[in-house]
Protein backbone atom coordinates (compact mmCIF):
# COMPACT_ATOMS: atom_id res chain seq x y z
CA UNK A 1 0.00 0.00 0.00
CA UNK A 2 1.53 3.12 -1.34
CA UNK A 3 2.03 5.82 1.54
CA UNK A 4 1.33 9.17 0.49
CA UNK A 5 3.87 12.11 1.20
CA UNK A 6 2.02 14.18 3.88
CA UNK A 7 2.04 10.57 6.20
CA UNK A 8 6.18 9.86 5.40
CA UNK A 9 8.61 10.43 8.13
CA UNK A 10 11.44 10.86 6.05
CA UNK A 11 8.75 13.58 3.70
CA UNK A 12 8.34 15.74 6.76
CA UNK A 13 11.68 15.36 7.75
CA UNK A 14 13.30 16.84 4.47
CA UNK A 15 10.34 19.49 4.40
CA UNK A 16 11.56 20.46 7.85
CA UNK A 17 15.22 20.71 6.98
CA UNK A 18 14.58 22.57 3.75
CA UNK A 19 12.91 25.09 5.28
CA UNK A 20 14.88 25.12 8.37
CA UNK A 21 18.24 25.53 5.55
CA UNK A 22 16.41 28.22 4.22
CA UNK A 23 15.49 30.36 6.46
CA UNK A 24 19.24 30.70 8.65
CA UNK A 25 20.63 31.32 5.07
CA UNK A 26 18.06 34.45 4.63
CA UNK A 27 16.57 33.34 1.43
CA UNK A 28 13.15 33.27 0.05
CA UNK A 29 11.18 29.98 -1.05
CA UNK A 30 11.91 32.24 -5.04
CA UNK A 31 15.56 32.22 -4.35
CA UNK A 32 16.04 28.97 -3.71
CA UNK A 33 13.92 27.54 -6.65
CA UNK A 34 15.75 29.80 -8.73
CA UNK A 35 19.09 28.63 -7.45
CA UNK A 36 17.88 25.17 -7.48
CA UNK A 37 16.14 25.29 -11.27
CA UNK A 38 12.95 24.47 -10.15
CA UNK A 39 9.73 26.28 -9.55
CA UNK A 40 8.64 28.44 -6.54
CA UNK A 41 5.57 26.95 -5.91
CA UNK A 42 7.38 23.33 -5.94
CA UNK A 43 9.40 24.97 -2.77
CA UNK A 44 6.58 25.71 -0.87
CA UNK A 45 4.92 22.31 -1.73
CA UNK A 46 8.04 20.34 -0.23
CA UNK A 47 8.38 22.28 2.56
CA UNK A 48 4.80 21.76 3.92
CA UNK A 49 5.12 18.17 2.68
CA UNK A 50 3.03 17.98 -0.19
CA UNK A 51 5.06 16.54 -2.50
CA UNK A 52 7.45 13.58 -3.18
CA UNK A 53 10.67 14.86 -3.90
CA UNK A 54 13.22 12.94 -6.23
CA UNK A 55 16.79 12.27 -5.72
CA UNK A 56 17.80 14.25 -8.47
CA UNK A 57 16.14 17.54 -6.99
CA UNK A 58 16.93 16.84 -3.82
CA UNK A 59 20.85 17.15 -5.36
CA UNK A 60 19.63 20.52 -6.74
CA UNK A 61 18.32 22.16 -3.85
CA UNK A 62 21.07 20.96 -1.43
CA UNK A 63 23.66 22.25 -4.03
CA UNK A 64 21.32 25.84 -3.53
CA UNK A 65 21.45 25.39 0.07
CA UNK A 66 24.81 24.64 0.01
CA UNK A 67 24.66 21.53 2.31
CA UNK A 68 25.36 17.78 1.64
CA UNK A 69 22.54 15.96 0.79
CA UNK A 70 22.51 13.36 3.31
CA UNK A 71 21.91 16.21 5.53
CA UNK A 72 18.12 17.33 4.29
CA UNK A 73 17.26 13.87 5.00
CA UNK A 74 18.80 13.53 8.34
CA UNK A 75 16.29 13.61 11.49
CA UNK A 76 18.62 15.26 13.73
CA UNK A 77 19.48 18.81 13.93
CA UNK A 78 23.03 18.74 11.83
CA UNK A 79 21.88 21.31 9.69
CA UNK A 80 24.54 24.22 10.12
C-alpha cells in the first residue's frame, strides 16, 4: 500500500530541513527555486510536505542550500 507524502517520516523530515536551511541562510522559497532550477511553488509544496521529492532535486536544492545531501534527510538537527 503506497504511503502518500504528507504521512512519510522521512517527507516531513526533508520538508523540515529545507525550510529550516532556508530560512538561517536568509533566502526566500523564489531564491532557492531559482538557485535550485525548479519552480517556486514546488518549494513551498516540499516544505509543507506535499510533494514527493526525487533524488535528483533533492541534489539541486542541497547544491542551492549549500549543504550535503545526506543532511536534508537527516532527522537530527546537523543542519549548520
Amino acid at each position: 500500500m503506497p504511503v502518500k507524502p504528507q504521512k512519510s517520516l522521512l517527507v516531513e523530515i526533508f520538508a523540515r530541513n529545507v525550510r529550516r536551511r532556508r530560512v538561517a541562510l536568509g533566502l526566500s522559497q523564489e531564491v532557492l527555486a531559482e538557485a535550485a532550477g525548479v519552480h517556486r511553488t514546488y518549494v513551498g509544496m516540499l516544505e509543507r510536505a506535499e510533494k514527493n521529492v526525487t533524488i535528483y532535486n533533492i541534489e539541486r536544492i542541497a547544491i542551492a542550500l549549500d549543504v550535503e545531501p545526506a543532511q536534508l534527510l537527516m532527522s537530527d538537527d546537523t543542519l549548520p
